[in-house]
N, C-alpha and C. Protein backbone atom coordinates (compact mmCIF):
# COMPACT_ATOMS: atom_id res chain seq x y z
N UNK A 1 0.85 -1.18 0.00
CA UNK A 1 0.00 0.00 0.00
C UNK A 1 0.89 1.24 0.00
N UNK A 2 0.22 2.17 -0.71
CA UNK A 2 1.03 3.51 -1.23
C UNK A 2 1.75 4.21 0.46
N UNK A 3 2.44 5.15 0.45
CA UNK A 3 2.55 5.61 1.78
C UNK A 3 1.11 6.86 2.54
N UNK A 4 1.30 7.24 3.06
CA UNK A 4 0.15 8.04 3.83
C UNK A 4 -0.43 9.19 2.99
N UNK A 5 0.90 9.81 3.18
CA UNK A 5 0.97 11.57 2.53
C UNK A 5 0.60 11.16 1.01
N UNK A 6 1.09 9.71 0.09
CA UNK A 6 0.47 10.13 -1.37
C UNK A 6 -0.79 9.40 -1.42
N UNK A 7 -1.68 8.54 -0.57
CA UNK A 7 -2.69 8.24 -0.39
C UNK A 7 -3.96 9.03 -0.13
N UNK A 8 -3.51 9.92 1.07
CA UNK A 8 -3.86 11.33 1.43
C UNK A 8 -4.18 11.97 -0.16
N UNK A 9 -3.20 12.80 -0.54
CA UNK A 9 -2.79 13.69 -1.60
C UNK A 9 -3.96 13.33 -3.31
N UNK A 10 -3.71 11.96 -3.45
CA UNK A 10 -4.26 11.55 -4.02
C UNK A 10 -6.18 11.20 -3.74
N UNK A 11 -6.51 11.05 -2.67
CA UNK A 11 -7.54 11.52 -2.04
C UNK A 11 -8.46 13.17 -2.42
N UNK A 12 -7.41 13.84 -1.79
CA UNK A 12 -8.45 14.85 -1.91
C UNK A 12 -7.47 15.98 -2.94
N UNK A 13 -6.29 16.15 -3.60
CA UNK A 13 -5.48 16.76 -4.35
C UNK A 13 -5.26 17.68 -3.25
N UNK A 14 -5.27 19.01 -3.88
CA UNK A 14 -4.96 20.13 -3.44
C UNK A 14 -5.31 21.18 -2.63
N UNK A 15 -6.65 20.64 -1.84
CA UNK A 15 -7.64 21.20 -1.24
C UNK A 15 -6.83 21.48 0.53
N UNK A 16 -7.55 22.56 0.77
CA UNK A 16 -6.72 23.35 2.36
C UNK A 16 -7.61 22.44 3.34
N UNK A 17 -7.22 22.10 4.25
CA UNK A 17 -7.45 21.43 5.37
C UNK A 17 -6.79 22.01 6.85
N UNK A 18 -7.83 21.22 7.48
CA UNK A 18 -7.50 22.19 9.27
C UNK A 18 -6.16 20.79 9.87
N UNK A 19 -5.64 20.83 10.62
CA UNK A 19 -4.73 19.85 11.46
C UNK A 19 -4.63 20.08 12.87
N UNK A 20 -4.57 19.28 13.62
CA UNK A 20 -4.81 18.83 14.36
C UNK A 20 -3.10 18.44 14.89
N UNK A 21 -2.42 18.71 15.26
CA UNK A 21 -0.72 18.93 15.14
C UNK A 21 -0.35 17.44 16.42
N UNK A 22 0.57 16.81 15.86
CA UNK A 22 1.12 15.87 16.51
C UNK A 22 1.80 16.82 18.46
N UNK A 23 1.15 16.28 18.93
CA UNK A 23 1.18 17.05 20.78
C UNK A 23 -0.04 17.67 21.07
N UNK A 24 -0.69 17.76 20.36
CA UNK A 24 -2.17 18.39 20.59
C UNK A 24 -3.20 17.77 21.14
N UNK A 25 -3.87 17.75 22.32
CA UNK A 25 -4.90 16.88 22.91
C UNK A 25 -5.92 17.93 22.59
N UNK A 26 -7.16 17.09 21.77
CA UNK A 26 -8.47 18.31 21.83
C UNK A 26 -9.58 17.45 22.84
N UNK A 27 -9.89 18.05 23.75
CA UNK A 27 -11.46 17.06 24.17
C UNK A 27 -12.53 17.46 24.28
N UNK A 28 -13.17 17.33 23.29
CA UNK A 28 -14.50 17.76 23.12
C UNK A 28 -14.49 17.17 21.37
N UNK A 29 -15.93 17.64 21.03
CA UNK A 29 -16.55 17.38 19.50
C UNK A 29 -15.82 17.78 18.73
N UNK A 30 -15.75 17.86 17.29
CA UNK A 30 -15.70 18.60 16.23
C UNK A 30 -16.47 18.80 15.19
N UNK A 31 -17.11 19.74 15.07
CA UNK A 31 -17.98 19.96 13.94
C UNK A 31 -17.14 20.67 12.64
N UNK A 32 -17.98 20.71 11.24
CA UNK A 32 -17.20 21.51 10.34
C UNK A 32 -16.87 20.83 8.95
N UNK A 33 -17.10 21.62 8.09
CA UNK A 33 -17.11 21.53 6.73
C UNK A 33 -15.69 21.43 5.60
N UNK A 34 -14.53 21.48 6.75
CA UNK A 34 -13.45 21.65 6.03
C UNK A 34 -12.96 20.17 5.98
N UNK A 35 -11.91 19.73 5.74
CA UNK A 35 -11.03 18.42 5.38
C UNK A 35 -10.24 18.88 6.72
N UNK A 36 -10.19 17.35 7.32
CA UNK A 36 -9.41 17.45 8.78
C UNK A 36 -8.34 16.06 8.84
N UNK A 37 -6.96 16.77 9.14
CA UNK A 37 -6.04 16.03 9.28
C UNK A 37 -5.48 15.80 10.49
N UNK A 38 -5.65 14.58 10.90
CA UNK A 38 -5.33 14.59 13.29
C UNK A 38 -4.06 13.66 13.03
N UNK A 39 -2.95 14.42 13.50
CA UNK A 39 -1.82 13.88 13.98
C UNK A 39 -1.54 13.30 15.18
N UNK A 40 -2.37 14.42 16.03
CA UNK A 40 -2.68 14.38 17.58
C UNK A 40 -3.50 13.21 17.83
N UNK A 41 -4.23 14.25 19.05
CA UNK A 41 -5.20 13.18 19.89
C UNK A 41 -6.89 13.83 19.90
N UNK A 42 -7.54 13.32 19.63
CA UNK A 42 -9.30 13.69 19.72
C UNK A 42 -9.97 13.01 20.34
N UNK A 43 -10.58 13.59 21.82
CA UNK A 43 -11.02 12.57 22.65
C UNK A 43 -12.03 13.58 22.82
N UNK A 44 -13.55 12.82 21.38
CA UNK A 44 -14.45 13.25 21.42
C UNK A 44 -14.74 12.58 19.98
N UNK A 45 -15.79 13.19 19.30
CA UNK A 45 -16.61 12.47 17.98
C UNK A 45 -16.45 13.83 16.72
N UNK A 46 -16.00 13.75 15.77
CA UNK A 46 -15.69 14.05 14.91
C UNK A 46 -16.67 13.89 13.81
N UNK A 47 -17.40 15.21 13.56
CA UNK A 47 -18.63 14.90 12.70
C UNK A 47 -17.95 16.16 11.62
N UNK A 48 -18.17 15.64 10.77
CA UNK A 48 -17.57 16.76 9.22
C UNK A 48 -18.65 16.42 7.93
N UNK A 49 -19.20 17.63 7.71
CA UNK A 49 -20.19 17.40 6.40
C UNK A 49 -19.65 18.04 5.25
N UNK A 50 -19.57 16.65 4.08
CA UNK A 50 -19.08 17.08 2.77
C UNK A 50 -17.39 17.46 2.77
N UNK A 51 -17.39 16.89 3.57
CA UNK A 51 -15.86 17.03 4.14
C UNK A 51 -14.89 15.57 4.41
N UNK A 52 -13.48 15.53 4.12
CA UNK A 52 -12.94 14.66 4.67
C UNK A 52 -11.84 14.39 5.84
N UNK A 53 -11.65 13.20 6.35
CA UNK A 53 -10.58 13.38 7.83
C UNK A 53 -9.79 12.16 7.27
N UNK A 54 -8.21 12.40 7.44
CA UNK A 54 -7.52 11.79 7.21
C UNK A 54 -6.42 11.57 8.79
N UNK A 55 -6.35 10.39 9.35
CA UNK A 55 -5.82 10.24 10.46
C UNK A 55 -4.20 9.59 10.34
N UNK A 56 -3.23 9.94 10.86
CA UNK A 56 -1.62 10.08 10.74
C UNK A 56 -1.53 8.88 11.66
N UNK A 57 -0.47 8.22 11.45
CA UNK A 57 0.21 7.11 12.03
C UNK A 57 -0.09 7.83 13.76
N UNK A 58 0.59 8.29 14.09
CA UNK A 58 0.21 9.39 15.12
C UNK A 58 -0.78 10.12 15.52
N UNK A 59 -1.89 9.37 14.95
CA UNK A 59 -3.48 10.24 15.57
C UNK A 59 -3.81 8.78 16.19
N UNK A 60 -4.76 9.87 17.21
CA UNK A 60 -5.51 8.64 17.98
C UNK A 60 -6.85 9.54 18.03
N UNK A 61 -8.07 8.63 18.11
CA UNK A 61 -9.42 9.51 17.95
C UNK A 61 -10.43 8.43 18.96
N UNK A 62 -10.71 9.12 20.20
CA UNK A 62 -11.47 8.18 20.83
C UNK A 62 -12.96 9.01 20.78
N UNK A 63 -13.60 8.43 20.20
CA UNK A 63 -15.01 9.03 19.97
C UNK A 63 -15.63 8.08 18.68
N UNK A 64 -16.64 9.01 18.36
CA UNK A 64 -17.30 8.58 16.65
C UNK A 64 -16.75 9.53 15.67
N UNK A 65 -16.93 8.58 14.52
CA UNK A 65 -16.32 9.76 13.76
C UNK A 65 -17.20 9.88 12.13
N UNK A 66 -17.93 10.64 11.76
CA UNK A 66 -18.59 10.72 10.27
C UNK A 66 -18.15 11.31 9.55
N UNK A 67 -17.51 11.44 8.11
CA UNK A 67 -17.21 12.32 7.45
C UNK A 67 -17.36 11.73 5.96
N UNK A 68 -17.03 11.89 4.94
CA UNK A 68 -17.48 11.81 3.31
C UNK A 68 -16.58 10.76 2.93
N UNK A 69 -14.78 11.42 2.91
CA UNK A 69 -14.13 10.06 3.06
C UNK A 69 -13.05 9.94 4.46
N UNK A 70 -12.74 8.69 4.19
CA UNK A 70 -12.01 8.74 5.84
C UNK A 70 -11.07 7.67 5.40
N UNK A 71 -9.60 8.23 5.95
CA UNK A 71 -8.02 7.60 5.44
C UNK A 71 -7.63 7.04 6.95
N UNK A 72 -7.72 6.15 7.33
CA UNK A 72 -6.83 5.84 9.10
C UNK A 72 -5.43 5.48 8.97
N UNK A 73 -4.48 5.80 9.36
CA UNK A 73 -2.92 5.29 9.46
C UNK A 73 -3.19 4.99 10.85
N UNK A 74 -3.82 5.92 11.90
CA UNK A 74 -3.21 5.27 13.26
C UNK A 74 -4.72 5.04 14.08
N UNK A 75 -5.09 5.60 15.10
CA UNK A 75 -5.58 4.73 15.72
C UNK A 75 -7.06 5.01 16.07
N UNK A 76 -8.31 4.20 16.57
CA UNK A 76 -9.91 5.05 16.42
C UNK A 76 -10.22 3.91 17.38
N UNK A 77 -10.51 4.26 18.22
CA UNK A 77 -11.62 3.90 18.96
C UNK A 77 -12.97 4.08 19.40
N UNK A 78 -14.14 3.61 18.88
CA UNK A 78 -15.04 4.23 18.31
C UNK A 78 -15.56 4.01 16.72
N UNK A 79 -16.95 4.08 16.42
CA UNK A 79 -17.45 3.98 15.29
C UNK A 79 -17.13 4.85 14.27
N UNK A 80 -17.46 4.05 12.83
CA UNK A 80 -16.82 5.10 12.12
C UNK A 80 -17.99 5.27 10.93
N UNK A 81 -18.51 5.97 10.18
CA UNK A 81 -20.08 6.34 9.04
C UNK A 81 -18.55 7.17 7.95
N UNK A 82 -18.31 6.35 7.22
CA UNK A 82 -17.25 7.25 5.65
C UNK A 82 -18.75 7.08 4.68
N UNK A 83 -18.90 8.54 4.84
CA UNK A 83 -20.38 8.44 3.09
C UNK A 83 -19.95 7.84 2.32
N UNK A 84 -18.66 8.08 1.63
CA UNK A 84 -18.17 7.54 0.35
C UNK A 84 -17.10 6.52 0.57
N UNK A 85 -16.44 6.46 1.14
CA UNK A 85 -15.14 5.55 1.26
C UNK A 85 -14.34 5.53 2.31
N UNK A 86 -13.74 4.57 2.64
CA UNK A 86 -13.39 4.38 3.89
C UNK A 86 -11.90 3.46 3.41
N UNK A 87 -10.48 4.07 4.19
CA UNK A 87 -9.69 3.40 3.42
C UNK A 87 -8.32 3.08 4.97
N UNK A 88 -8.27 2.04 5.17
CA UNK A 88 -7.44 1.75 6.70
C UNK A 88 -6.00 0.76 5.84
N UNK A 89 -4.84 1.81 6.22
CA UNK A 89 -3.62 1.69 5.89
C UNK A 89 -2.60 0.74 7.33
N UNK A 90 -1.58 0.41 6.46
CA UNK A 90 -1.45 -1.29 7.14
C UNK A 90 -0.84 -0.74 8.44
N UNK A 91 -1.08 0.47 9.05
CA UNK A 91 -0.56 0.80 10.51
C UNK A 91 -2.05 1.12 11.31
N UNK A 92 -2.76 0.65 10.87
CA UNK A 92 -4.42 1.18 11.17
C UNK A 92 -4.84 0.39 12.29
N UNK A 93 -5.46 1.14 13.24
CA UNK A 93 -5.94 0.09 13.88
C UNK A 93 -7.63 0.88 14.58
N UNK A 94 -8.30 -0.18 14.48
CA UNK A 94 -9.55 0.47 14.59
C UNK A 94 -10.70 -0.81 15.51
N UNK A 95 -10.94 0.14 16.20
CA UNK A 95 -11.68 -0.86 17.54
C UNK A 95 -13.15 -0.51 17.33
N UNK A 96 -13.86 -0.75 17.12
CA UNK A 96 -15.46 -0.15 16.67
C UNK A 96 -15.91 -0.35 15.18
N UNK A 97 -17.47 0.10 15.49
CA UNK A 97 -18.11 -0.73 14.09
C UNK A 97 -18.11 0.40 12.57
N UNK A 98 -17.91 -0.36 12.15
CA UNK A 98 -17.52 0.89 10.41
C UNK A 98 -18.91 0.52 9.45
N UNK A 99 -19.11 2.00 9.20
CA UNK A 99 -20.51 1.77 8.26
C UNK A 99 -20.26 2.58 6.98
N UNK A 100 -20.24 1.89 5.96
CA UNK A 100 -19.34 2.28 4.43
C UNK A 100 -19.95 1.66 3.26
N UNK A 101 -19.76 2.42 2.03
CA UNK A 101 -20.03 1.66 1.02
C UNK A 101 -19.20 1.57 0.17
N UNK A 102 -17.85 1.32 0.86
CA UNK A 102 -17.02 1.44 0.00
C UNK A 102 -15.84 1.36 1.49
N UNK A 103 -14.97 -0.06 0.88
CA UNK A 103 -13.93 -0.35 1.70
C UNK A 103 -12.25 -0.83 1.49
N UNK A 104 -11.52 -0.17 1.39
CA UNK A 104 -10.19 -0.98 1.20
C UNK A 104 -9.23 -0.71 2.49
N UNK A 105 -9.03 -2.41 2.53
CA UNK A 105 -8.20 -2.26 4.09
C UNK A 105 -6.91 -3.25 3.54
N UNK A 106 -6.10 -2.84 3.96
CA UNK A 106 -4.26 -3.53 4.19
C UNK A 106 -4.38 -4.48 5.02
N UNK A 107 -3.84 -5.45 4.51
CA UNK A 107 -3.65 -6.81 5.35
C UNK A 107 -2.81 -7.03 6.34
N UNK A 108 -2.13 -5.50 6.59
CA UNK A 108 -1.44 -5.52 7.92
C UNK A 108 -2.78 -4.62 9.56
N UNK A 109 -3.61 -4.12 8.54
CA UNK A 109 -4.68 -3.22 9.25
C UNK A 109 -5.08 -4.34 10.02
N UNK A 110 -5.26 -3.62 11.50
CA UNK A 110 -6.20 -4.10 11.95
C UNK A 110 -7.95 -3.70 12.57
N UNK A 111 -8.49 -4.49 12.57
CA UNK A 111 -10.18 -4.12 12.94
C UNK A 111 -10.99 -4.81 13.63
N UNK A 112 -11.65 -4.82 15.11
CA UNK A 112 -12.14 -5.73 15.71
C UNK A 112 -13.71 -4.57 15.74
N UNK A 113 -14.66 -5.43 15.39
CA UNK A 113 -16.00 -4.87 15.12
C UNK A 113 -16.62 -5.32 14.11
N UNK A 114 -18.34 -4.83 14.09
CA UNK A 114 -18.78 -4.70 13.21
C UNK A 114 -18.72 -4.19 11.63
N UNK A 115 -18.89 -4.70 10.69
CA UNK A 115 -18.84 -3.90 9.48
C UNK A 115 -20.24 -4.49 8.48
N UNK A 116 -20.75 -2.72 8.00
CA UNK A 116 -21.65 -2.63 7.18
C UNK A 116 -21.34 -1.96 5.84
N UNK A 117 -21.43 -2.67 4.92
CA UNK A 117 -21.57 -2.32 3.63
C UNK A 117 -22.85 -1.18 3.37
N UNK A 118 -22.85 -0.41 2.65
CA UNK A 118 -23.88 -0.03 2.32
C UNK A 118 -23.92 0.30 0.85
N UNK A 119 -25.22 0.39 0.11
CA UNK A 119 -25.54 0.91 -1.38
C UNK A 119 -25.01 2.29 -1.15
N UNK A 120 -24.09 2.62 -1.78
CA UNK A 120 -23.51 4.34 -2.21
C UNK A 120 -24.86 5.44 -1.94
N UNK A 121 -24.87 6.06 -0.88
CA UNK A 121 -25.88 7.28 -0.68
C UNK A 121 -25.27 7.96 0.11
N UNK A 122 -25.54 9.27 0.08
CA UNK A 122 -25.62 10.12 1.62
C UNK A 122 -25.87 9.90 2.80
N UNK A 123 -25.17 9.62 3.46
CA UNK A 123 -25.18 9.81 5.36
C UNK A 123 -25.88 10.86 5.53
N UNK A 124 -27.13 11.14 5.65
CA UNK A 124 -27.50 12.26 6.08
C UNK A 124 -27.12 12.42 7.82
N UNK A 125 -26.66 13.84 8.20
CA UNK A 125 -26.31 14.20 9.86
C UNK A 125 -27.27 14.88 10.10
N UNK A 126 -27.76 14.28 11.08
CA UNK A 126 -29.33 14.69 11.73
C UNK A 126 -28.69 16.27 12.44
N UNK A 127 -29.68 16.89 12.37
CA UNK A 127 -30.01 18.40 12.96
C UNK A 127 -29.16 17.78 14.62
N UNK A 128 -29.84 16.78 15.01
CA UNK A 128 -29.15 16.80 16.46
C UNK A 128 -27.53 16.57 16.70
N UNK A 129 -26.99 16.40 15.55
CA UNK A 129 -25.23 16.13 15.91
C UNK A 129 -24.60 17.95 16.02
N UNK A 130 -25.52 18.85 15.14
CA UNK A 130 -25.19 19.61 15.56
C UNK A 130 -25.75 21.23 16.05
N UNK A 131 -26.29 20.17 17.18
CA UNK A 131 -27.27 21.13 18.03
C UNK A 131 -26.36 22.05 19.00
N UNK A 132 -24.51 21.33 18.79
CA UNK A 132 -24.08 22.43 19.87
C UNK A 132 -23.34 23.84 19.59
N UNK A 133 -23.40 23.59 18.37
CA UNK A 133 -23.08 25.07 17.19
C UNK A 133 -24.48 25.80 17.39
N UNK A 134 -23.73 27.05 18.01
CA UNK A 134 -24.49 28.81 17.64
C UNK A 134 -24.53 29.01 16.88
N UNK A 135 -25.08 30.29 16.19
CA UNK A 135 -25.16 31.08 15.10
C UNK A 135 -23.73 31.70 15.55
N UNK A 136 -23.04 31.89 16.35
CA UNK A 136 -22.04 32.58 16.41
C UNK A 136 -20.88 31.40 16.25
N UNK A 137 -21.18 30.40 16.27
CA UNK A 137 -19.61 29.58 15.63
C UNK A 137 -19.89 29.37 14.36
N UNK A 138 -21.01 29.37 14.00
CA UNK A 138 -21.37 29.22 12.23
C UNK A 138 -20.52 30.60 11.50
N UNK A 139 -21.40 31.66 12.27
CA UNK A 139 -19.81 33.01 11.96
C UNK A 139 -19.18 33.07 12.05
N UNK A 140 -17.91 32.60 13.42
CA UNK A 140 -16.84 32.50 13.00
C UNK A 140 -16.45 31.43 11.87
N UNK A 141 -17.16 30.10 11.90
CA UNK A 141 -16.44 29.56 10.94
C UNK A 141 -16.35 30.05 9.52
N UNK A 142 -17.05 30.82 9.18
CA UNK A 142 -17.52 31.65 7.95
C UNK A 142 -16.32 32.65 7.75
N UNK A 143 -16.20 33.15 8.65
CA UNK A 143 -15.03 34.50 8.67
C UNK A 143 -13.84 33.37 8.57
N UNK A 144 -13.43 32.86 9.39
CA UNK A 144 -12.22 32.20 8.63
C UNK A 144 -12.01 31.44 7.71
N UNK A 145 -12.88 30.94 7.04
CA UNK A 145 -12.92 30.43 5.92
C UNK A 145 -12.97 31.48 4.71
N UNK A 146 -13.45 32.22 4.57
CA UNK A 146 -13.28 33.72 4.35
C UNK A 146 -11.69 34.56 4.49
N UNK A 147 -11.29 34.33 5.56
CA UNK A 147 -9.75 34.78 5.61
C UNK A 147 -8.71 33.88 5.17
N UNK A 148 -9.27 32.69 5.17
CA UNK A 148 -8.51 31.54 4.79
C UNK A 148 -8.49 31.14 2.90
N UNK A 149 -8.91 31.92 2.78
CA UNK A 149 -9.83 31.47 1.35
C UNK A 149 -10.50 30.41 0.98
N UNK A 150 -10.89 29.78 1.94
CA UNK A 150 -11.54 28.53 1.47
C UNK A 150 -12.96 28.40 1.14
N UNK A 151 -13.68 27.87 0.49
CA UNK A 151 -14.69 27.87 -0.42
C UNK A 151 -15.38 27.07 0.38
């Protein structure tokens, strides 16, 4: 299997993404529309719409996690909903149930859980995942995406 960074790269090309920096503990949720890369640690559930999360040999993510597509190198504890694809690289290790319609895993990966196939559709994210966003983090996220140039 290819290495991370051209698996990654090849994934989503050239598109700006947030990170999550190798020494970084976040605890709490994440909401948000951008492409998210965790080197670190996320000890919480990771919900991203129309968006993708790509996890580093060096991420660990204890929570749930939903996003469009989803790359694992390192480590998830916790369920995982990839809308489109779901792809666990041979340093992967993933403890919880994966719901995908679309799967390629390395025969060094490992995975103890459930797994669901599904017919290719939208994950729709219910109004309640993100009931804990204001109108005022919807603005900031707007303004920096805005300063950031991102679309």
């Amino acid at each position: 299997m290819r290495n991370f960074d051209t698996m990654m790269h090849s994934l989503m090309g050239e598109k700006h993404m947030s990170v999550v920096e190798h020494g970084i503990v976040v605890s709490g949720d994440i909401f948000g529309e951008v492409d998210l890369r965790v080197k670190g640690v996320v000890k919480g559930s990771i919900f991203l719409q129309n968006a993708n999360i790509y996890i580093d040999e060096t991420g660990y993510i204890e929570g749930e996690i939903r996003a469009d597509k989803i790359l694992v190198a390192g480590e998830i504890l916790g369920n995982i909903t990839a809308e489109t694809s779901l792809q666990l690289a041979p340093t992967a290790k993933v403890r919880g149930n994966i719901r995908t319609s679309k799967l390629s895993m390395s025969e060094e990966a490992f995975f103890s859980g459930r797994l669901m196939i599904q017919e290719p559709e939208p994950v729709e994210l219910e109004i309640q995942d993100f009931k804990a966003l204001t109108e005022t983090d919807y603005d900031e996220l707007r303004r920096w995406r805005m300063r950031n140039n991102i679309e």
